[in-house]
Protein backbone atom coordinates (compact mmCIF):
# COMPACT_ATOMS: atom_id res chain seq x y z
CA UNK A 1 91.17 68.51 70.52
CA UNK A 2 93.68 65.73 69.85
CA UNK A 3 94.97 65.49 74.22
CA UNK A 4 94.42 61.75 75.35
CA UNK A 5 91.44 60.39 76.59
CA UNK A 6 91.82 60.79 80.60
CA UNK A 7 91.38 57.99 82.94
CA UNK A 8 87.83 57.33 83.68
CA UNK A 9 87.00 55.11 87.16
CA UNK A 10 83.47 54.51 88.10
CA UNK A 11 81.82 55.52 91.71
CA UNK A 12 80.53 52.91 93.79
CA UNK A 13 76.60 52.55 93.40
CA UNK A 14 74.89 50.24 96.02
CA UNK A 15 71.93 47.92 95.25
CA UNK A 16 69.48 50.73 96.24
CA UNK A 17 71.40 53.09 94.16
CA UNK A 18 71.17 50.48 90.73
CA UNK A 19 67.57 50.00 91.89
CA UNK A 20 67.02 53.93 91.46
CA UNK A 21 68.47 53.73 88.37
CA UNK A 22 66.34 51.27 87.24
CA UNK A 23 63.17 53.04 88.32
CA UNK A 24 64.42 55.65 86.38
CA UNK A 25 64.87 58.22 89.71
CA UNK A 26 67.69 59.36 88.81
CA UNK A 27 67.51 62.71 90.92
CA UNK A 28 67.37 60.67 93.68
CA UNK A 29 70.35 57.60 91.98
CA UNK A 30 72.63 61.34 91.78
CA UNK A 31 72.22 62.11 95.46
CA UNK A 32 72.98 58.80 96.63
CA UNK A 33 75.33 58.15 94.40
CA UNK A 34 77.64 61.61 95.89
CA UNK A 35 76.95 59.85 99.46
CA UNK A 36 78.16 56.76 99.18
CA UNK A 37 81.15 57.94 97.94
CA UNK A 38 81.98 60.41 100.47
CA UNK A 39 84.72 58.27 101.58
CA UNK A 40 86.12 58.18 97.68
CA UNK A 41 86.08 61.84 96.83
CA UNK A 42 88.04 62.51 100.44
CA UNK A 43 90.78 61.50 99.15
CA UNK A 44 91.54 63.86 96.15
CA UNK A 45 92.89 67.35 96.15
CA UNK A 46 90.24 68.51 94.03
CA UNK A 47 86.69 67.74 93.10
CA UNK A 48 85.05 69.66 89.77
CA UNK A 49 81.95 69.63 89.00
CA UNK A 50 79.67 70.93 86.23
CA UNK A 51 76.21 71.16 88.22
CA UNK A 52 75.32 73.15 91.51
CA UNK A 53 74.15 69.85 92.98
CA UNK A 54 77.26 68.96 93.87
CA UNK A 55 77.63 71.78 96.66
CA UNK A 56 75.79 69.44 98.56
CA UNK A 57 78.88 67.43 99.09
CA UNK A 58 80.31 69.56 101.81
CA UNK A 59 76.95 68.54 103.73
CA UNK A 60 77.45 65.30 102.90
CA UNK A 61 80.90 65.10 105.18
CA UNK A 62 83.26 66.36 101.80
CA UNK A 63 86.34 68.20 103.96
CA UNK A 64 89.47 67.46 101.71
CA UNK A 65 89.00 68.37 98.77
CA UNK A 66 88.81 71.80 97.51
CA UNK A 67 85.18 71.69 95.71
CA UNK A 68 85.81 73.49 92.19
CA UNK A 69 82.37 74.19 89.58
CA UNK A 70 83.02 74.64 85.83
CA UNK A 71 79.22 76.08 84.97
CA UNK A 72 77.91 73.34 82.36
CA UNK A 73 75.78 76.05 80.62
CA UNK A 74 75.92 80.03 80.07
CA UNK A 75 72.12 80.55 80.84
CA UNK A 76 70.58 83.54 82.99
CA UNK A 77 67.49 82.22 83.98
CA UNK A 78 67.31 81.55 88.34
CA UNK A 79 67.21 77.68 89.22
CA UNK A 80 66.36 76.64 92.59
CA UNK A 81 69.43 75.08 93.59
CA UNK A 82 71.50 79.03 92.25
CA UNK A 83 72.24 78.73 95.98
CA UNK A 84 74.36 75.70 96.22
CA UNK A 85 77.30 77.87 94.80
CA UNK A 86 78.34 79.43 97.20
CA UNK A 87 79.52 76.28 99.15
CA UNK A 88 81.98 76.17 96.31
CA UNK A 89 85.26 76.86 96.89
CA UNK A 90 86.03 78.21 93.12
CA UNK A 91 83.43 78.36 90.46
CA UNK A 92 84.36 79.10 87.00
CA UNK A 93 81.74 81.37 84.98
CA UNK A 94 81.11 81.95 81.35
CA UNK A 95 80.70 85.59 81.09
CA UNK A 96 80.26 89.19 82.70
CA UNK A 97 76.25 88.87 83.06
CA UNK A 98 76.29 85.68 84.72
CA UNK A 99 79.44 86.93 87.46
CA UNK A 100 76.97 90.35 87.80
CA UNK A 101 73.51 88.38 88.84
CA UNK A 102 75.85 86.05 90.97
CA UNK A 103 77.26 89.14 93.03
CA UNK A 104 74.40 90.97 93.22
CA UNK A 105 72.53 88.13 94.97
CA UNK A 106 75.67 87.50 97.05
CA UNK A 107 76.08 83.87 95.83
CA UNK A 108 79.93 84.12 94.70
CA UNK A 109 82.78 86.29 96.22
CA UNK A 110 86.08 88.11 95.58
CA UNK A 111 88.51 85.68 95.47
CA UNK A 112 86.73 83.25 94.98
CA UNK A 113 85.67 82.64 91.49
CA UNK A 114 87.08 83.67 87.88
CA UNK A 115 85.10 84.36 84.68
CA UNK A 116 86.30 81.66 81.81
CA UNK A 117 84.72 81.89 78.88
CA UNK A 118 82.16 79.09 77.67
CA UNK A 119 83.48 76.01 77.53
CA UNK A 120 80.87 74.37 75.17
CA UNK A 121 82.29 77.08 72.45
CA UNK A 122 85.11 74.32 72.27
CA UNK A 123 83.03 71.45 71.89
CA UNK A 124 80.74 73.03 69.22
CA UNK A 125 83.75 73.71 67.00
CA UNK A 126 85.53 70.05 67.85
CA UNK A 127 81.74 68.16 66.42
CA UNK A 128 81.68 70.24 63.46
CA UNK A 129 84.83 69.03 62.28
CA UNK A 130 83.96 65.79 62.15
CA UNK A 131 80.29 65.74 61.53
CA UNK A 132 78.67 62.48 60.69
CA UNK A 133 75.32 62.36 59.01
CA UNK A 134 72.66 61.12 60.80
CA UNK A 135 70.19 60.49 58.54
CA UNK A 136 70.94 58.22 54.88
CA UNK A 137 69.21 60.56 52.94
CA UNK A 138 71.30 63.39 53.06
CA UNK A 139 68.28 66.24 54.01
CA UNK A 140 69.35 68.56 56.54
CA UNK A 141 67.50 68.20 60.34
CA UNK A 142 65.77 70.11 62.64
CA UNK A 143 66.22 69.64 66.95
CA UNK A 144 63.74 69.80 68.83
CA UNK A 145 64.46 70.40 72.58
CA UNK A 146 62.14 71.25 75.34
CA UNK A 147 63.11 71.87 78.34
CA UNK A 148 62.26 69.80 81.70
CA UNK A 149 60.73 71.86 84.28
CA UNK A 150 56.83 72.44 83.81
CA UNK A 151 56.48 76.22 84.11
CA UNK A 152 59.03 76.48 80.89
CA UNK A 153 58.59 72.76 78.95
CA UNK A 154 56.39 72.77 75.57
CA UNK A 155 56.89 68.88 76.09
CA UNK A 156 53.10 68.20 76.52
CA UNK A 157 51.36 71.30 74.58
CA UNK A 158 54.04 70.83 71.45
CA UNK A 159 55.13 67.47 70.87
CA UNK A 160 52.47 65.84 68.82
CA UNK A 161 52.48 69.21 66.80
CA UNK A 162 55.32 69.11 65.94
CA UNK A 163 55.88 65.47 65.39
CA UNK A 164 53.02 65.50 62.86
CA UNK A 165 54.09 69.05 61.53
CA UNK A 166 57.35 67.15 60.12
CA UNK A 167 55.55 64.28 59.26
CA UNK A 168 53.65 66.56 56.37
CA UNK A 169 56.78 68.06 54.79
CA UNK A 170 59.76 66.86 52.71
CA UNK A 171 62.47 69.76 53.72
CA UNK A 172 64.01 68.58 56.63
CA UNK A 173 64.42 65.10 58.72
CA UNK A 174 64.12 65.68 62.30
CA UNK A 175 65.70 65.26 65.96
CA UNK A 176 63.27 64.89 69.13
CA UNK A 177 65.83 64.84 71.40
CA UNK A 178 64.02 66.52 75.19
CA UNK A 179 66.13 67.82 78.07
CA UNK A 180 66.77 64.20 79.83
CA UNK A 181 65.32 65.23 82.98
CA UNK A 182 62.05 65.09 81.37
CA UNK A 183 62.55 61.17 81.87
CA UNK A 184 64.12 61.18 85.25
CA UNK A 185 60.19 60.25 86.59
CA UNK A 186 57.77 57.86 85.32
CA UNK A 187 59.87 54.33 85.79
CA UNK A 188 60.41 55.37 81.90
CA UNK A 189 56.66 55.09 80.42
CA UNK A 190 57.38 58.59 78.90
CA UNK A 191 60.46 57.43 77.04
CA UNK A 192 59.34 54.34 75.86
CA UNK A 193 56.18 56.17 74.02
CA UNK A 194 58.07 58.93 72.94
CA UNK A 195 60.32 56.28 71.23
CA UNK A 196 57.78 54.50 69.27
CA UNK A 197 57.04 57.96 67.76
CA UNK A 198 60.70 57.12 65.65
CA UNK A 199 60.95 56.86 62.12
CA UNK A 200 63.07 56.59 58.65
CA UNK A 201 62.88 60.64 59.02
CA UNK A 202 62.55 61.01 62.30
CA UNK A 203 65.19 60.10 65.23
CA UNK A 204 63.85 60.34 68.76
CA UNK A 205 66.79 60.24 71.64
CA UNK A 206 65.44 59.80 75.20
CA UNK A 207 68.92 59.15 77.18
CA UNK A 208 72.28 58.96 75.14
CA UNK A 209 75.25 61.31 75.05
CA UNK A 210 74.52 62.90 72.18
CA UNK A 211 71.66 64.83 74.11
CA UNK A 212 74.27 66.21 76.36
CA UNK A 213 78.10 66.72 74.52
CA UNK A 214 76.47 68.97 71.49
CA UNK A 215 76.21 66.82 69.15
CA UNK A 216 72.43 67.22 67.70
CA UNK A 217 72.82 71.60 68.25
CA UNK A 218 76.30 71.48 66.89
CA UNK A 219 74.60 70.06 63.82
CA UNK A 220 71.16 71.10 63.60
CA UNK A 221 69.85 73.24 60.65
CA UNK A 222 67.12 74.77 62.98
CA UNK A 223 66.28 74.72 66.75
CA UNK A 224 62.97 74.49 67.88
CA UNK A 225 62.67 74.31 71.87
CA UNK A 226 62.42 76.48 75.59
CA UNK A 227 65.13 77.57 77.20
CA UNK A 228 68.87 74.95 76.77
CA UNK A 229 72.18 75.98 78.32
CA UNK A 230 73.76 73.82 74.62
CA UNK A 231 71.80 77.33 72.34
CA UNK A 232 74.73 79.62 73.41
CA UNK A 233 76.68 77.47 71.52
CA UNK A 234 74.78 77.12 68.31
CA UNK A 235 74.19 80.42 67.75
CA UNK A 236 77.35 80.97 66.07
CA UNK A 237 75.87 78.02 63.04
């Protein structure tokens, strides 16, 4: 908790690439983004990586490196990319069940990954200790979360439910804070109306690192969302 910030240098992003950023298509900005610097990553021993995307890399002319994934999240559920695993040379997993479906569907190997534990366990205990409030009047918050992807997301049935829900009650301030794919389309229309929806009681976070590092679930008095690879973490609160 107290180890020294490591050294942090920026990858190269082209025009096109700041462009896609701007446009807010930012699936697209991430695969461009590993391309470009192909040439970069070659020359390190090791690249880690907390998403499957970056299995691509090996595609994408990565041959040095040995391509290492440290799972971001400890959820079960199949994503579409599950696949891209296997063109890792070592992934780190978070527990028995997840190591089990991976075998079974022959997307790891012997040798060739080691179960670690759940490394957000770590960063749930670190925000804790120094917990900030973020709301002046002292009431205790609620998150809500949905997820991004439309077959799970109560984004669009929920929100305005539960916006006005907590607009009628005096328990508990909360935290719209939505997976931040959800704003990864739409040249950020959706974000920019979900933030006018922000108030004295209510915060609304459409794209900072709080959303990500476990900050708001660390905190949070109650959940309210899908499915979030940051709920194994809370459910210790």
């Amino acid at each position: 908790m107290h180890a020294p910030a490591p050294p942090l240098r920026l990858l190269y992003r082209s025009w096109k690439t700041r462009l896609l950023k701007t446009a807010k298509r930012l699936d697209q900005e991430r695969l461009r983004v590993l391309r470009e610097n192909i040439g970069e990553l070659n020359q390190y021993d090791v690249v880690v990586a907390t998403e499957y995307t970056a299995g691509i890399l090996k595609e994408m002319g990565l041959t040095r490196p040995r391509l290492v994934l440290l799972m971001h999240g400890a959820g079960d559920r199949y994503v579409n990319d599950d696949h891209l695993v296997r063109d890792f040379d070592l992934a780190l997993l978070p527990g028995p069940k997840v190591e089990a479906y991976f075998l079974q569907n022959g997307i790891i190997r012997p040798g060739h990954y080691n179960v670690v534990g759940y490394p957000k366990f770590d960063v749930f205990e670190a925000i804790r200790h120094e917990e900030q409030p973020l709301f002046p009047n002292g009431k205790p918050f609620a998150l809500y979360n949905p997820h991004y992807q439309r077959n799970l997301t109560s984004y669009s049935a929920c929100m305005r439910t539960v916006l006005q829900g907590f607009r009628n009650q005096t328990l508990y301030n909360l935290v719209v804070a939505p997976h931040i794919k959800i704003f990864h389309k739409g040249f950020g229309v959706k974000a920019h109306l979900l933030e006018r929806q922000a108030s004295q009681d209510i915060l609304v976070d459409t794209g900072s690192p709080a959303m990500l590092d476990m900050t708001y679930t660390s905190l949070a008095a109650l959940y309210i969302g899908d499915v979030s690879s940051q709920v194994e973490g809370s459910k210790n609160r």
